[in-house]
Protein backbone atom coordinates (compact mmCIF):
# COMPACT_ATOMS: atom_id res chain seq x y z
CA UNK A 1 25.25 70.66 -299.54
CA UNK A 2 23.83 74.21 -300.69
CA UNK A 3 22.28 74.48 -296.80
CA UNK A 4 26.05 73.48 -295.69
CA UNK A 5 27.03 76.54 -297.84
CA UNK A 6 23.83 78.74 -296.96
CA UNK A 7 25.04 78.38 -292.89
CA UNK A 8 28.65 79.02 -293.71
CA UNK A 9 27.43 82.31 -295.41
CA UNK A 10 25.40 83.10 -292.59
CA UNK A 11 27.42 82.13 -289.78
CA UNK A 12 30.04 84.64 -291.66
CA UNK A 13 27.71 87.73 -291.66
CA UNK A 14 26.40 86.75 -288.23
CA UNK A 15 30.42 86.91 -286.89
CA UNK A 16 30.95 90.32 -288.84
CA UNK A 17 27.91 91.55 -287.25
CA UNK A 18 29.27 90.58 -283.49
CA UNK A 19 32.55 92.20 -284.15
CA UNK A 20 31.22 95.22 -285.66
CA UNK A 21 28.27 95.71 -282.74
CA UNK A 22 31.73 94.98 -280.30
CA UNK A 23 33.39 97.87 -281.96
CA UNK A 24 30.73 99.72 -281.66
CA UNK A 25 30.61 99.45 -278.14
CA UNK A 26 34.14 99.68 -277.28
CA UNK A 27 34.06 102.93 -279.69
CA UNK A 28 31.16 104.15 -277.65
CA UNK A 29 32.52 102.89 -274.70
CA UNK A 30 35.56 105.09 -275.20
CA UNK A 31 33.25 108.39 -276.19
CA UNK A 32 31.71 108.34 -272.87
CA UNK A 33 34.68 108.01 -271.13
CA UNK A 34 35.87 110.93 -272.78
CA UNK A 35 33.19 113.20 -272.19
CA UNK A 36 33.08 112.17 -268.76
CA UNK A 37 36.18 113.22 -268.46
CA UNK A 38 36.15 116.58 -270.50
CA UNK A 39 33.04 117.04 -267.38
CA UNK A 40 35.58 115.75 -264.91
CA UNK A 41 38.52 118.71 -266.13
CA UNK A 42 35.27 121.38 -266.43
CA UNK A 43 34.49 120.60 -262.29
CA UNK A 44 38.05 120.37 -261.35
CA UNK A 45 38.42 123.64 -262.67
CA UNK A 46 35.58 125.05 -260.76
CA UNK A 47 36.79 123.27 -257.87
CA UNK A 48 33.43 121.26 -257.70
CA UNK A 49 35.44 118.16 -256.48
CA UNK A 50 32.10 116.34 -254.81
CA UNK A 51 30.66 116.38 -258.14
CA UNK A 52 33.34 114.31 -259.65
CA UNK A 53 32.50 111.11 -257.40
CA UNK A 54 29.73 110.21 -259.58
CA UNK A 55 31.90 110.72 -262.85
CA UNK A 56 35.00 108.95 -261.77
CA UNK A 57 32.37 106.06 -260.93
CA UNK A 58 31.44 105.81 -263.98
CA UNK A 59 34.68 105.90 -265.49
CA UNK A 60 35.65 102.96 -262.76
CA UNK A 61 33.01 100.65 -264.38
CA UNK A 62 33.93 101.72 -267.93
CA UNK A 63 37.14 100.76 -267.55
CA UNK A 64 36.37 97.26 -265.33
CA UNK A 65 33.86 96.08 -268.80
CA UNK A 66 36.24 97.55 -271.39
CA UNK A 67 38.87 94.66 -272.08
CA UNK A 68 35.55 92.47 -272.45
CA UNK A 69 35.13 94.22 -275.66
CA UNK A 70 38.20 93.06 -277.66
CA UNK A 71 37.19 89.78 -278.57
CA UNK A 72 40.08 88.67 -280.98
CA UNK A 73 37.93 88.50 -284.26
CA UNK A 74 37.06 92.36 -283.21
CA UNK A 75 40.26 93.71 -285.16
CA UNK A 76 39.05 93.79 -288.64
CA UNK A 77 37.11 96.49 -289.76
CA UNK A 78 36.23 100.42 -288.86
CA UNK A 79 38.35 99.81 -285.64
CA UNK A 80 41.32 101.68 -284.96
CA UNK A 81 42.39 99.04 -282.10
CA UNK A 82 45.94 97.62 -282.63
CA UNK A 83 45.88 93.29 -283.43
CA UNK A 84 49.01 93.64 -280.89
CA UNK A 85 46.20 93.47 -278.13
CA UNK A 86 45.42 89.92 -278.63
CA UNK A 87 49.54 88.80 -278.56
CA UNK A 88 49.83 91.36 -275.54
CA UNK A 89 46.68 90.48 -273.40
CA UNK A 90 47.81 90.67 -269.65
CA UNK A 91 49.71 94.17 -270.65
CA UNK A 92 46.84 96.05 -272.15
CA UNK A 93 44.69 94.53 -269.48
CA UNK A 94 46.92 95.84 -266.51
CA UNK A 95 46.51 99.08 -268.32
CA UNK A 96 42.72 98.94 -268.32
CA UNK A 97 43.17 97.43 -264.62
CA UNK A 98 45.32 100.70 -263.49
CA UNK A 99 43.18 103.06 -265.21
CA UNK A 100 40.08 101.30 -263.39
CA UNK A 101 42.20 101.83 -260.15
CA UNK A 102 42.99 105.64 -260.89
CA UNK A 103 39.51 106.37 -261.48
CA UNK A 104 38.42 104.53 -258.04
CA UNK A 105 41.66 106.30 -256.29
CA UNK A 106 39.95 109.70 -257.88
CA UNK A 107 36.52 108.65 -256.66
CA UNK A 108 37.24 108.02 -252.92
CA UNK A 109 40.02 111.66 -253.16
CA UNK A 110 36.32 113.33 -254.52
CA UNK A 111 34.43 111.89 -251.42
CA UNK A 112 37.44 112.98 -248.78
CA UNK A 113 37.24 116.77 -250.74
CA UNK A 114 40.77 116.40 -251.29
CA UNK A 115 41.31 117.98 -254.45
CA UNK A 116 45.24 117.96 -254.62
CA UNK A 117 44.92 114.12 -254.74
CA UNK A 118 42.09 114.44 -257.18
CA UNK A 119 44.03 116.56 -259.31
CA UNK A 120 46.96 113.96 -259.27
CA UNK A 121 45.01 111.07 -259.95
CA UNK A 122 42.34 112.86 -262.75
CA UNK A 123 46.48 113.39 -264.25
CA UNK A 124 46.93 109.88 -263.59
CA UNK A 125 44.02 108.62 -265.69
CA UNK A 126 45.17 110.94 -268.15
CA UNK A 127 48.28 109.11 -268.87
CA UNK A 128 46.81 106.09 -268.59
CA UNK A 129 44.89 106.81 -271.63
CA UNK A 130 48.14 107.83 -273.32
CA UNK A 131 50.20 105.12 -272.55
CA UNK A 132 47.50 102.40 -273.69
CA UNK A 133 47.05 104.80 -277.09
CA UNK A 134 50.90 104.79 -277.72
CA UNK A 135 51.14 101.14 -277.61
CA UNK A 136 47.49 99.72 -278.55
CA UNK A 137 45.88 102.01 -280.86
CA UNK A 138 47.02 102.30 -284.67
């Protein structure tokens, strides 16, 4: 009975642990993706545009792993991500989805050198990170 009690215990701190290491990475996660795009706004500005496929790549693949990290134990805790994620799944995924699609949209304009459409989809993302803060984030 007291090993019954000793796994309970354990299997509690070991579930605490795996949320907190997934909020850490989704936290992390989100870091990167806005210094890549602090870079992204710096080259823009410059008018480096072929320098921004590599960064909107990366962006791309954050944003393809990032639902991934909200597990639905993952919203207790040093996490500012809104419980409303795991009632609203398909919507905060289609955001994630669309922002994964602005970035790729961003990546190809950066190949082409087309900086007006890089411009309008760097914007794009942007909002996207807005609109997912407004209604996911507390």
């Amino acid at each position: 009975n007291d090993m019954d009690k000793i796994l309970v215990v354990l299997i509690f701190f070991a579930s605490n642990l795996l949320a907190n290491d997934v909020i850490t990475q989704r936290q992390d996660s989100m870091q990167n993706f806005n210094k890549l795009m602090r870079e992204a706004t710096q080259l823009l500005k410059s008018g480096e545009v072929q320098s921004l496929n590599d960064i909107y790549g990366e962006i791309e693949i954050i944003m393809n792993e990032y639902p991934n990290l909200f597990p639905d134990e993952s919203f207790k805790g040093k996490t500012k991500a809104s419980s409303d994620i795991i009632d609203n799944r398909d919507a905060f995924n289609q955001i994630a989805s669309e922002t994964e699609q602005w970035a790729s949209l961003a990546k190809i304009a950066a190949k082409n050198n087309d900086i007006e459409q890089v411009q309008q989809h760097h914007q794009s993302l942007f909002s996207s990170c807005k609109s997912c803060h407004s209604r996911f984030r507390n």
